[in-house]
Protein backbone atom coordinates (compact mmCIF):
# COMPACT_ATOMS: atom_id res chain seq x y z
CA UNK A 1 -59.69 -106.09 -36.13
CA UNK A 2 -59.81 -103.94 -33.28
CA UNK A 3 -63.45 -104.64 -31.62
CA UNK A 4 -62.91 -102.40 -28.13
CA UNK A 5 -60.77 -100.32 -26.38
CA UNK A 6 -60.61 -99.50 -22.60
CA UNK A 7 -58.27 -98.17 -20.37
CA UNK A 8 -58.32 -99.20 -16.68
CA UNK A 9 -56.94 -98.15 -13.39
CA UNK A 10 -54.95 -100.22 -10.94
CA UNK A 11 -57.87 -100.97 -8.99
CA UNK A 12 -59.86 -102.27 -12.38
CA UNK A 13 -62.16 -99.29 -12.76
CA UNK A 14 -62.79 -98.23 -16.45
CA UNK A 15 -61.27 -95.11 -16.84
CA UNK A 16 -62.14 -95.15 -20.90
CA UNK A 17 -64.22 -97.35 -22.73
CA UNK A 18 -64.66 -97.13 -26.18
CA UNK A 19 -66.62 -100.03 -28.81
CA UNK A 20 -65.92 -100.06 -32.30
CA UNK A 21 -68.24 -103.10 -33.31
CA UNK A 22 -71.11 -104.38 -31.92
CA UNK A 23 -69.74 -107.58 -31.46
CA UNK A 24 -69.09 -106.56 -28.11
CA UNK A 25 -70.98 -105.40 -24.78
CA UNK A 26 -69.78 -103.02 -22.30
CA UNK A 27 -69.72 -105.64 -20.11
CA UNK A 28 -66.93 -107.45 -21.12
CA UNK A 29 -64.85 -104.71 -19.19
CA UNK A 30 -65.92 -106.93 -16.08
CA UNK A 31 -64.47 -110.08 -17.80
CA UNK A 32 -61.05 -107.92 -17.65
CA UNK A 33 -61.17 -106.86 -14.29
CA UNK A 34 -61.96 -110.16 -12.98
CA UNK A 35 -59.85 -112.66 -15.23
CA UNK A 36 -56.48 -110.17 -15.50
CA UNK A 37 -56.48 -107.10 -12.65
CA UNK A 38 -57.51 -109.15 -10.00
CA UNK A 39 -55.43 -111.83 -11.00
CA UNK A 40 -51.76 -111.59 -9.59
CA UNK A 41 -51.12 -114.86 -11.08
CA UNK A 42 -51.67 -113.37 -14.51
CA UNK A 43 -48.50 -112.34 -16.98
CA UNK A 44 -48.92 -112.50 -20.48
CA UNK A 45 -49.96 -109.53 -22.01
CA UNK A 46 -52.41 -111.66 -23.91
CA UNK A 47 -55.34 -113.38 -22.51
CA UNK A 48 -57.89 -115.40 -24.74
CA UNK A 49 -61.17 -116.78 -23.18
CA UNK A 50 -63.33 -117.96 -25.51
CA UNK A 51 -63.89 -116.04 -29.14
CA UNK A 52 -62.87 -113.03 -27.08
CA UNK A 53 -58.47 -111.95 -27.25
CA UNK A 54 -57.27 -109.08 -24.73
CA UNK A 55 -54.23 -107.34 -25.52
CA UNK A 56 -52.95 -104.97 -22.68
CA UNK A 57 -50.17 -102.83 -22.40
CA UNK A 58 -48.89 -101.43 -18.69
CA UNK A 59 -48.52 -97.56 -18.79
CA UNK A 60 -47.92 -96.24 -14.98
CA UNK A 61 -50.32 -97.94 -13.00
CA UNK A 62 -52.87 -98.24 -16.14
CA UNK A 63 -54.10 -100.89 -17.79
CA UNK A 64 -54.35 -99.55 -21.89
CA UNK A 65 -56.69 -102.71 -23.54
CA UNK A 66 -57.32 -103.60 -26.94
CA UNK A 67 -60.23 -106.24 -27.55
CA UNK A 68 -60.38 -108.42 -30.66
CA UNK A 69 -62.86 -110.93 -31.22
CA UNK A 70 -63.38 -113.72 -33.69
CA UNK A 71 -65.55 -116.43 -34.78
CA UNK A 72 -64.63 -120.13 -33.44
CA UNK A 73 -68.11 -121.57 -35.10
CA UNK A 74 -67.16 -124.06 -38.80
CA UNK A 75 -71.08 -123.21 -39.46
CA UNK A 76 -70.44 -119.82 -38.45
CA UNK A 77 -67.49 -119.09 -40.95
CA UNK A 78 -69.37 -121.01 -43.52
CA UNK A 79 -71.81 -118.32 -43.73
CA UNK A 80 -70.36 -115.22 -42.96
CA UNK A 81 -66.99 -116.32 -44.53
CA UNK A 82 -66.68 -112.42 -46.04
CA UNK A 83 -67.07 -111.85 -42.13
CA UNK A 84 -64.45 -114.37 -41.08
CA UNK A 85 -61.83 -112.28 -43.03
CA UNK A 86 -62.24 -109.52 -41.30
CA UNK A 87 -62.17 -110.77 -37.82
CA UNK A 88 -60.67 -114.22 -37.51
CA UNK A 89 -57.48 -112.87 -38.32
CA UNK A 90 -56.31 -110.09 -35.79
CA UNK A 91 -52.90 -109.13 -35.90
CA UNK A 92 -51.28 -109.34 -32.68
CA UNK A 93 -48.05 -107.37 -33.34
CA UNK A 94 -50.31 -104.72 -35.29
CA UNK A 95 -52.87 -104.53 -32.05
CA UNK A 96 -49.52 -103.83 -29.64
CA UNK A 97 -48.34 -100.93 -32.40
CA UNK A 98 -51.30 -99.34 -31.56
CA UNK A 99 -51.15 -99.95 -27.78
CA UNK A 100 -47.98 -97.97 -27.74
CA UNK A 101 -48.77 -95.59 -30.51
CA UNK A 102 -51.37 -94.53 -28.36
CA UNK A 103 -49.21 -93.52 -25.35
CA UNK A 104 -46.96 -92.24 -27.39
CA UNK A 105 -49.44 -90.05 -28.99
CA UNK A 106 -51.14 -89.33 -25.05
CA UNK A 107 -47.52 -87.93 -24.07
CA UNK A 108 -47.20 -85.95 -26.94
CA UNK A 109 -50.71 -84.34 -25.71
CA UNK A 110 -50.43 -84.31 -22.13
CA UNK A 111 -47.06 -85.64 -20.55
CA UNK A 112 -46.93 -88.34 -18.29
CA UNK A 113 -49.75 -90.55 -19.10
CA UNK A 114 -51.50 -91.83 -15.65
CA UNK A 115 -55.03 -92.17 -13.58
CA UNK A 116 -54.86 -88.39 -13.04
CA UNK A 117 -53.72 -87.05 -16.68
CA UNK A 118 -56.54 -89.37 -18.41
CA UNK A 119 -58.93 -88.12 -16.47
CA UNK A 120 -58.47 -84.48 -16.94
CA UNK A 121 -58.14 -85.23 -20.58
CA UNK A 122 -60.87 -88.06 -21.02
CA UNK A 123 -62.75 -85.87 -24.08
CA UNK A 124 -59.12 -85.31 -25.78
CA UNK A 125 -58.66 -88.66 -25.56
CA UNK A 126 -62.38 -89.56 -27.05
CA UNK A 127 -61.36 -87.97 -29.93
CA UNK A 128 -57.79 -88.87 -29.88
CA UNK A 129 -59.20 -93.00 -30.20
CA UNK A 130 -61.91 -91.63 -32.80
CA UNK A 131 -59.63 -90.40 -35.21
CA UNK A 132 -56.94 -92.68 -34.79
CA UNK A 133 -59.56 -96.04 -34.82
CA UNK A 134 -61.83 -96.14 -37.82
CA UNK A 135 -64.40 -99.33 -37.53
CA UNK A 136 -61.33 -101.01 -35.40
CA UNK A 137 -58.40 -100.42 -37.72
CA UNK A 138 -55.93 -97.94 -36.99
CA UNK A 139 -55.79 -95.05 -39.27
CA UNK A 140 -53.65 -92.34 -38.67
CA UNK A 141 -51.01 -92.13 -35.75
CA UNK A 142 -48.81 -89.44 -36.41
CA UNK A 143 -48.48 -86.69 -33.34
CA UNK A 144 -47.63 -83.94 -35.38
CA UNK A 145 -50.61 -84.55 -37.94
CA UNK A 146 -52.93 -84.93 -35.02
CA UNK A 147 -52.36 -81.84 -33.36
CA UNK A 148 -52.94 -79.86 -36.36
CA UNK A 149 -56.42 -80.33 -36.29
CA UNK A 150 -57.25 -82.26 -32.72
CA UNK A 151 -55.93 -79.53 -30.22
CA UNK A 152 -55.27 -78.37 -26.75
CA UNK A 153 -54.64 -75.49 -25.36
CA UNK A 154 -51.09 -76.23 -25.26
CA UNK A 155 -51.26 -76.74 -29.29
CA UNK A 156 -51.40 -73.20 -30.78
CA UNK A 157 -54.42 -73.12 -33.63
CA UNK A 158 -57.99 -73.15 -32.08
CA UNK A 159 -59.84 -71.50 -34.97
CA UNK A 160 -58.80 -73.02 -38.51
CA UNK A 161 -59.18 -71.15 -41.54
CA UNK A 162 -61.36 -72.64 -44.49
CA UNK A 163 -57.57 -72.57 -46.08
CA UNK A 164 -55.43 -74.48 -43.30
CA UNK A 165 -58.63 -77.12 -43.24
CA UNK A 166 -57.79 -77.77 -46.01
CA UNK A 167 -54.52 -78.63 -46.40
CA UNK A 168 -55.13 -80.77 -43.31
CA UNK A 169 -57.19 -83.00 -45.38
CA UNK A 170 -54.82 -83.45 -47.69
CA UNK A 171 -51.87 -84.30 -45.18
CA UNK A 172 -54.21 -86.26 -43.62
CA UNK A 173 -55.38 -88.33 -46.82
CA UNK A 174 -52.18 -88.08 -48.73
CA UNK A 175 -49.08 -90.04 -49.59
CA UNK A 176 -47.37 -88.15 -46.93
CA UNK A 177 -49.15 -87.65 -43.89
CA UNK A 178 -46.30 -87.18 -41.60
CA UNK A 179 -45.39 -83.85 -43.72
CA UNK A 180 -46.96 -80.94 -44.78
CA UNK A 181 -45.90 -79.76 -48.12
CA UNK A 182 -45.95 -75.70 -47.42
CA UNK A 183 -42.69 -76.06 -44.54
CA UNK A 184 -40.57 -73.15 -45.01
CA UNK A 185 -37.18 -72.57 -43.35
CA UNK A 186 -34.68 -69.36 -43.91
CA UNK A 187 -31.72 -72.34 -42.98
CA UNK A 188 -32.12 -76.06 -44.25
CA UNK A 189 -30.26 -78.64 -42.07
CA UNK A 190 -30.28 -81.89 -41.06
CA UNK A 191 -28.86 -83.34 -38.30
CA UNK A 192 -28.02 -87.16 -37.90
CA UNK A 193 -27.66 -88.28 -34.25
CA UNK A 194 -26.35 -92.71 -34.66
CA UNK A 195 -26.48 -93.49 -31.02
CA UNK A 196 -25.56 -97.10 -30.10
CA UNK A 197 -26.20 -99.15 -26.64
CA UNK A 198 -23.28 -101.59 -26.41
CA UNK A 199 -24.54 -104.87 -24.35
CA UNK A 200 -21.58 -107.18 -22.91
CA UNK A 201 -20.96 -110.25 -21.33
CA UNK A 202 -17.40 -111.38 -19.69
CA UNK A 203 -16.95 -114.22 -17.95
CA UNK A 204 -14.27 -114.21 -15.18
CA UNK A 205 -11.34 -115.80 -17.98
CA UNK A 206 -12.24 -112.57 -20.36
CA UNK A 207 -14.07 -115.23 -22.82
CA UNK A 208 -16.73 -112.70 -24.64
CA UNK A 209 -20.28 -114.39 -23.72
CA UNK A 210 -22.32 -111.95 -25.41
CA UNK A 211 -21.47 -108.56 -27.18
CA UNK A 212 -23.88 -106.71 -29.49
CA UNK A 213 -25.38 -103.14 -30.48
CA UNK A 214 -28.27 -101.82 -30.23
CA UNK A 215 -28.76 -99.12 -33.07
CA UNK A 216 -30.79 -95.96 -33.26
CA UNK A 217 -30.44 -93.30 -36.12
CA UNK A 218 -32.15 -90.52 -35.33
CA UNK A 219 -32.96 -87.21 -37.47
CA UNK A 220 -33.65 -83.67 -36.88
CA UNK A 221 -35.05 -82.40 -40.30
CA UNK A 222 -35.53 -78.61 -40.50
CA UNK A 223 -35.62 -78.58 -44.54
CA UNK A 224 -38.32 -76.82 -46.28
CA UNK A 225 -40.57 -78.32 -48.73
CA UNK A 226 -41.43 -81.48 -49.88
CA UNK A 227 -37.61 -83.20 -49.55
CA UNK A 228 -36.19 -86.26 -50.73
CA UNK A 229 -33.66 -87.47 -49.03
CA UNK A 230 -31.37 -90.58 -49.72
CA UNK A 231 -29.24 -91.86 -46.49
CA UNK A 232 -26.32 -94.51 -47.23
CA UNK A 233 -24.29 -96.49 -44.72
CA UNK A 234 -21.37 -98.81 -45.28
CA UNK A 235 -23.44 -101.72 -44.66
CA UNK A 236 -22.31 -105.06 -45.87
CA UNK A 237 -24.89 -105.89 -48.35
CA UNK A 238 -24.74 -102.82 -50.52
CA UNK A 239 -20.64 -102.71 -50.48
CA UNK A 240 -20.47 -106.39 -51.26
CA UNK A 241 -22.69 -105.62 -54.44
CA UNK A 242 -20.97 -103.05 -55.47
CA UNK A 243 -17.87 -104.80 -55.54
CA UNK A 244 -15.94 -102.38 -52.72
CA UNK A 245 -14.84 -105.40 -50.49
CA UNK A 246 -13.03 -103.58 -47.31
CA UNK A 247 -12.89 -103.82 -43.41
CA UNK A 248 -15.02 -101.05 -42.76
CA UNK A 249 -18.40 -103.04 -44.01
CA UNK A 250 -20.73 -103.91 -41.11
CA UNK A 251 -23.55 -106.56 -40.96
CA UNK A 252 -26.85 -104.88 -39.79
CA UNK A 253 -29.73 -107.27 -38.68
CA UNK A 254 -33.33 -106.60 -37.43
CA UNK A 255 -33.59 -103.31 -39.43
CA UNK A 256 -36.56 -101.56 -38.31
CA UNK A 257 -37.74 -97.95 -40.32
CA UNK A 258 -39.89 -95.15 -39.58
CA UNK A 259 -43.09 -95.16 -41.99
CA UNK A 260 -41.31 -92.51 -44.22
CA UNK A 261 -38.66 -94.76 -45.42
CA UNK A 262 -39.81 -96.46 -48.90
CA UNK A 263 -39.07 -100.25 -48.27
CA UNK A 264 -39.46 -101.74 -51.83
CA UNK A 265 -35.96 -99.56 -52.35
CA UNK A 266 -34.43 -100.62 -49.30
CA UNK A 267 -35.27 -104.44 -50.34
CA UNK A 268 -33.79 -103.86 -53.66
CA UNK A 269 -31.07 -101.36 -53.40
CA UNK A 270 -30.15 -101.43 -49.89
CA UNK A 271 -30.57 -97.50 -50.18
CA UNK A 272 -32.60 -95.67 -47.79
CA UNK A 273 -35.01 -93.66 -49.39
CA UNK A 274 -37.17 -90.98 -47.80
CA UNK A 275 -39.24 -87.77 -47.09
CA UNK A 276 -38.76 -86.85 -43.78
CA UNK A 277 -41.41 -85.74 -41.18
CA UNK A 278 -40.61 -82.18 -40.20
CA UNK A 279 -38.54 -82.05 -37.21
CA UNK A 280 -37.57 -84.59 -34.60
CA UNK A 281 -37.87 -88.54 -35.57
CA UNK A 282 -36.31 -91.59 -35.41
CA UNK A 283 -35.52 -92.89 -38.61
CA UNK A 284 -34.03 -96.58 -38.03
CA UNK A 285 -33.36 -98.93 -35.87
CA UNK A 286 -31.38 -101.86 -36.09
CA UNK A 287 -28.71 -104.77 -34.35
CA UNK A 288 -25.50 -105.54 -35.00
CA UNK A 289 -23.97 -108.60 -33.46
CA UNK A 290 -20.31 -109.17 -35.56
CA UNK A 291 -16.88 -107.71 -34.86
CA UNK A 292 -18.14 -105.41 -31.87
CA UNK A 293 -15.74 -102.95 -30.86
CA UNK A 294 -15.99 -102.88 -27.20
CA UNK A 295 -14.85 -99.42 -26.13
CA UNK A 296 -13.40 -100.00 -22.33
CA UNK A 297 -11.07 -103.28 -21.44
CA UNK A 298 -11.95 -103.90 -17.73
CA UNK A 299 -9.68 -106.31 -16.22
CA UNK A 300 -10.69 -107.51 -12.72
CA UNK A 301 -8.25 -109.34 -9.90
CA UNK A 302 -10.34 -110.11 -6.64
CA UNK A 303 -8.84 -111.80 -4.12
CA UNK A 304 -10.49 -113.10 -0.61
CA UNK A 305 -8.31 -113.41 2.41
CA UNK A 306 -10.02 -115.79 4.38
CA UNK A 307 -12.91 -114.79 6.02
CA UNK A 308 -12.18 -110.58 6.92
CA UNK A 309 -10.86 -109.33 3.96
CA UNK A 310 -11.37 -108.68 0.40
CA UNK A 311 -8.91 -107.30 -1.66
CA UNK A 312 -9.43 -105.21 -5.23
CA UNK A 313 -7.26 -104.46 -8.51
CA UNK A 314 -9.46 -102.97 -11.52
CA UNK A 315 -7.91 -101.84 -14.34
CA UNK A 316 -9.50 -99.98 -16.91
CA UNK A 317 -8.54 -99.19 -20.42
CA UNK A 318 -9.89 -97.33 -23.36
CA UNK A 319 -9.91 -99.47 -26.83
CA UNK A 320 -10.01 -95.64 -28.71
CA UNK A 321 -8.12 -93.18 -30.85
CA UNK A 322 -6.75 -91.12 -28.14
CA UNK A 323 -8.08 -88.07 -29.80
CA UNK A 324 -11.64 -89.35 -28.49
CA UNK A 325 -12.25 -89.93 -24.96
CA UNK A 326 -14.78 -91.22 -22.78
CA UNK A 327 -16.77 -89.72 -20.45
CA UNK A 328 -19.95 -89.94 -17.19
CA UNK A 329 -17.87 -93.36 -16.43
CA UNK A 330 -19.13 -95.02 -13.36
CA UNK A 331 -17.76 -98.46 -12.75
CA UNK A 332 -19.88 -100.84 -10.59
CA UNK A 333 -17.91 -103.01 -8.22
CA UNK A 334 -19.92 -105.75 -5.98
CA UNK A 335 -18.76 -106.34 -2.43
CA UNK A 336 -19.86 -109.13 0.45
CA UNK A 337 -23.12 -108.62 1.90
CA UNK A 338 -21.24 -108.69 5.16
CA UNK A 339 -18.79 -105.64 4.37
CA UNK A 340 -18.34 -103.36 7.24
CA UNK A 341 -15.89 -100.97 4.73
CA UNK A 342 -14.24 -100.30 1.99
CA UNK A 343 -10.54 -98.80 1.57
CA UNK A 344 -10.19 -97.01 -2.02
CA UNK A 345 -7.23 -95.53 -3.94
CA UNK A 346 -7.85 -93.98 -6.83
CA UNK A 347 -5.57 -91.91 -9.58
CA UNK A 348 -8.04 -90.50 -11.00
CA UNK A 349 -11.73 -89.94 -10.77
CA UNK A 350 -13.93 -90.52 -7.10
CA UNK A 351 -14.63 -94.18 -5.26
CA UNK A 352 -17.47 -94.60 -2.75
CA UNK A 353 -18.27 -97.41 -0.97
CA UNK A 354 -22.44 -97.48 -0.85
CA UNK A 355 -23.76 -99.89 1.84
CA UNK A 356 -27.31 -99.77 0.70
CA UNK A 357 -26.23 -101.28 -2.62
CA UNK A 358 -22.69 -103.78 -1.48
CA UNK A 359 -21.04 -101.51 -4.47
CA UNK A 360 -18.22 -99.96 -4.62
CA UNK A 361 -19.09 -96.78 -7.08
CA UNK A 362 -16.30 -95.55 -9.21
CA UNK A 363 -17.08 -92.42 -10.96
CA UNK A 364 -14.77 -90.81 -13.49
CA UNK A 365 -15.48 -88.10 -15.99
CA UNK A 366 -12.89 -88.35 -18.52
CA UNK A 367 -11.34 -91.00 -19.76
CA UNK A 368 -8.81 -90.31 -23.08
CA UNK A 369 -8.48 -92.54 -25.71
CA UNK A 370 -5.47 -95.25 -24.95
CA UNK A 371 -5.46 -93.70 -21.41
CA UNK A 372 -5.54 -96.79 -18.67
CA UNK A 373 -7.14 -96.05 -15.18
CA UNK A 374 -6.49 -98.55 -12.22
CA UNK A 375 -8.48 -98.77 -8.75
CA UNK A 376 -7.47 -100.73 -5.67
CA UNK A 377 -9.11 -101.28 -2.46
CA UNK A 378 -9.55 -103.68 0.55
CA UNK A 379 -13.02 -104.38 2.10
CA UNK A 380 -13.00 -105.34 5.44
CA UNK A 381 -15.69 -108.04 6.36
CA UNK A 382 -17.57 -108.90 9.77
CA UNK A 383 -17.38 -112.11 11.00
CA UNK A 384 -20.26 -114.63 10.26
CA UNK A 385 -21.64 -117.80 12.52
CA UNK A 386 -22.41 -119.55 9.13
CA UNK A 387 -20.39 -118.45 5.87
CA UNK A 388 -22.02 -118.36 2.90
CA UNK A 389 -20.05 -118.34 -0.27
CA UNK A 390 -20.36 -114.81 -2.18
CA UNK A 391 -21.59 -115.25 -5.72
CA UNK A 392 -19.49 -112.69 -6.75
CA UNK A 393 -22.03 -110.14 -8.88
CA UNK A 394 -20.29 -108.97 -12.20
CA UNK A 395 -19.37 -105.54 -12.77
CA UNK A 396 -20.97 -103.14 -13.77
CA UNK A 397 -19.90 -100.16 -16.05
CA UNK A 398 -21.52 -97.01 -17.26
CA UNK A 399 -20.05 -94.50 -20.11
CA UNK A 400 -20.55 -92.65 -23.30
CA UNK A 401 -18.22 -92.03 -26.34
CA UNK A 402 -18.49 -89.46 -28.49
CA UNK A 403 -17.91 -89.89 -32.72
CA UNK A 404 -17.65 -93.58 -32.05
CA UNK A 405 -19.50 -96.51 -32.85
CA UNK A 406 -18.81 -100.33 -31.33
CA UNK A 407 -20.62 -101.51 -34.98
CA UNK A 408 -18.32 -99.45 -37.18
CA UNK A 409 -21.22 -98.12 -38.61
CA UNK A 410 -20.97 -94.95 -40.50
CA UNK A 411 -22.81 -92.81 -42.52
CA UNK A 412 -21.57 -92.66 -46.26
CA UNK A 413 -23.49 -89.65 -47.28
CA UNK A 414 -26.86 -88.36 -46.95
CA UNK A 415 -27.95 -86.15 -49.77
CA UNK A 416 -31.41 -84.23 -50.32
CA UNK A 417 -33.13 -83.02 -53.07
CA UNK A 418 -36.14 -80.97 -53.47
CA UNK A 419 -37.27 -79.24 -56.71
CA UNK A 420 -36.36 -75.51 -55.57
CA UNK A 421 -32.99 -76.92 -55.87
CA UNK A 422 -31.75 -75.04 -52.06
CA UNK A 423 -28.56 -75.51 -50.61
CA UNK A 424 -28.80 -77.33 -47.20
CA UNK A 425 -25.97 -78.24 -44.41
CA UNK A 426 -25.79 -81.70 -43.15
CA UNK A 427 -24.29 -82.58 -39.70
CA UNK A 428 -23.76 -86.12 -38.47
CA UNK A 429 -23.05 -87.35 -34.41
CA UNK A 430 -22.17 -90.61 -33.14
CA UNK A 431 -22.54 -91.46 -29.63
CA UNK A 432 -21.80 -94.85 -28.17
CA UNK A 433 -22.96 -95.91 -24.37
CA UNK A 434 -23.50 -98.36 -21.88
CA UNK A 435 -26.31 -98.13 -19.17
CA UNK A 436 -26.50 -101.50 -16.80
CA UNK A 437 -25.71 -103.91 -20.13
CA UNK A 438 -21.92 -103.57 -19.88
CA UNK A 439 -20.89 -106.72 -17.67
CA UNK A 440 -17.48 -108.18 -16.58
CA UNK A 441 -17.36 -111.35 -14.72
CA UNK A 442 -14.51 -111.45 -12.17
């Protein structure tokens, strides 16, 4: 699997270098530096020379390697075919996992992970690598298990007791190591957070060129115990077998599940089956690119007056129960590169014209539901010895809705059962946005 680890600096210097087999010298860090950081011409995050694969990963200004090797020889896997198994096959989408585990885990420690915070850390991170690595395959990469027993002085626990040691071992060996089975709370609750990113593509006749969601569920578990928890959603699959055909069912695709959630039982069931880690996680991920409900209508009329004058009608209207409403709006308009200025009028909400970006910036804070907004303006333009035709930019809108979701997704029940039998409260959020995907051709 895993044969090396390094991490470099911009300038190629190895900040951390760590061998797991000794298929490898030290020196193949110079093979790095020579074939990938001092290459600008260089941009896949996968280069192969020889028997020798580096995966890298960009982290601030840091290179963070993984080195695989394997064996190209026919005589070579002949003989050490029991060999071959184990090396020949290196799995690139695991090796990246652990690339970004990693930093995940180094922020968790530390913060920001850069040249300075590795190298004020550089022993942490020894034996962050050592336990997580064992003879090149990852082992364990939970955050919360790690600190339990690999500290910091930011991580409360420096002595252990014979008795805590122990149950570290078994969270750490166990079915469950993202939980510890003595969690006690005086309140059990669970909160459910589904937060969607809506992406969109207009073109200039309103014809939809792209619309889908990006899905994450994510779950704050303060329950105590060992819980199991069972999460249903009105997805397609599991309403169409059991027979409860309706409009509300939504088609998920790409489904992608923290390591909690049993799989066989999704496969079979469609249910989603799971002990939670304790505290903050994200549970699921998924896509959903049928029947979007796009939550703002923007309709654009741009007009150019010969060669001084640009003139600007953008409506705006919520597609919402007008008991929800949407708010942070910030609507993108594009102007000529040669605008001088921009006249606004706006009912409600603030326009700026920005020179530094040839936007027009829109803000608004509230929008209710079934509520329509309109702006209008006139750019004045500077005259030009050679006129260029303006390629007209889309525009660009920002917002969040709260209890909405452009999938229809919702969250059928989530019930949880532990053998104390305790009551616990369950609250569920929805929250659907748009940050720079949310495009309208005009």
């Amino acid at each position: 699997m895993i044969s090396g680890f390094f991490i470099f600096n911009q300038k190629g210097e190895v900040l951390i270098s760590r061998l797991y087999r000794t298929d490898l010298k030290r020196s193949i860090a110079d093979v790095f530096r020579i074939q990938v950081v001092s290459n600008s011409d260089v941009r896949s995050p996968i280069i192969t020379l020889g028997s020798t694969s580096f995966f890298h990963v960009r982290a601030n200004n840091l290179y963070i390697v993984a080195v695989t090797k394997w064996v190209s020889s026919i005589h070579h896997c002949y003989l050490w075919f029991s060999k071959l198994l184990l090396r020949c096959n290196a799995n690139a989408a695991l090796v990246f996992e652990f690339c970004y585990r990693f930093i995940s885990i180094a922020k968790s420690y530390f913060g920001k992970v850069d040249e300075e915070a590795v190298k004020n850390n550089f022993v942490l991170i020894y034996e962050l690598i050592d336990e997580i690595i064992d003879f090149g395959y990852p082992q364990n990469s939970e955050a919360d298990t790690l600190k339990t027993y690999i500290t910091t002085e930011s991580v409360v626990s420096s002595n252990i007791a014979a008795e805590e040691s122990s149950k570290i071992t078994t969270q750490a060996t166990g079915s469950t190591s993202w939980r510890r089975g003595d969690v006690k709370y005086k309140k059990n609750e669970a909160f459910v957070d589904v937060v969607e990113t809506v992406n969109l593509s207009m073109s200039a006749k309103g014809t939809v060129l792209r619309a889908d969601v990006d899905g994450h569920i994510l779950m704050r578990a303060y329950l105590s115990g060992t819980p199991e928890c069972k999460f249903g959603l009105n997805d397609k699959l599991v309403l169409d077998k059991n027979e409860r055909t309706g409009g509300d069912a939504v088609e998920l695709d790409d489904c992608r599940f923290h390591q909690c959630v049993r799989l066989d039982e999704f496969d079979s069931s469609r249910t989603i089956s799971f002990v939670p880690p304790d505290g903050e996680f994200e549970l699921m991920r998924y896509r959903s690119t049928t029947n979007v409900k796009l939550p703002l209508k923007v309709i654009a009329t741009v007009n150019e007056i010969g060669t001084t004058q640009v003139t600007y009608i953008v409506a705006v209207k919520t597609n919402f129960n007008n008991k929800l409403s949407a708010t942070n709006v910030v609507v993108r308009i594009p102007t000529p590169l040669n605008t001088t200025s921009v006249d606004c009028k706006v009912a409600l909400g603030k326009a700026k014209y920005v020179p530094a970006e040839n936007v027009v910036v829109w803000k608004i804070p509230r929008i209710q539901g079934g509520q329509e907004v309109t702006f209008s303006g006139t750019a004045k333009l500077t005259s030009t010895t050679t006129r260029q035709v303006w390629a007209r930019p889309p525009i660009d809108v920002d917002f969040q809705v709260l209890m909405f979701t452009a999938s229809g997704l919702i969250v059928r029940f989530l019930k949880v059962f532990e053998k104390s039998n305790y009551h616990s409260v369950k609250w569920v959020r929805y929250l659907t946005k748009a940050n720079g995907s949310y495009q309208i051709r005009f």
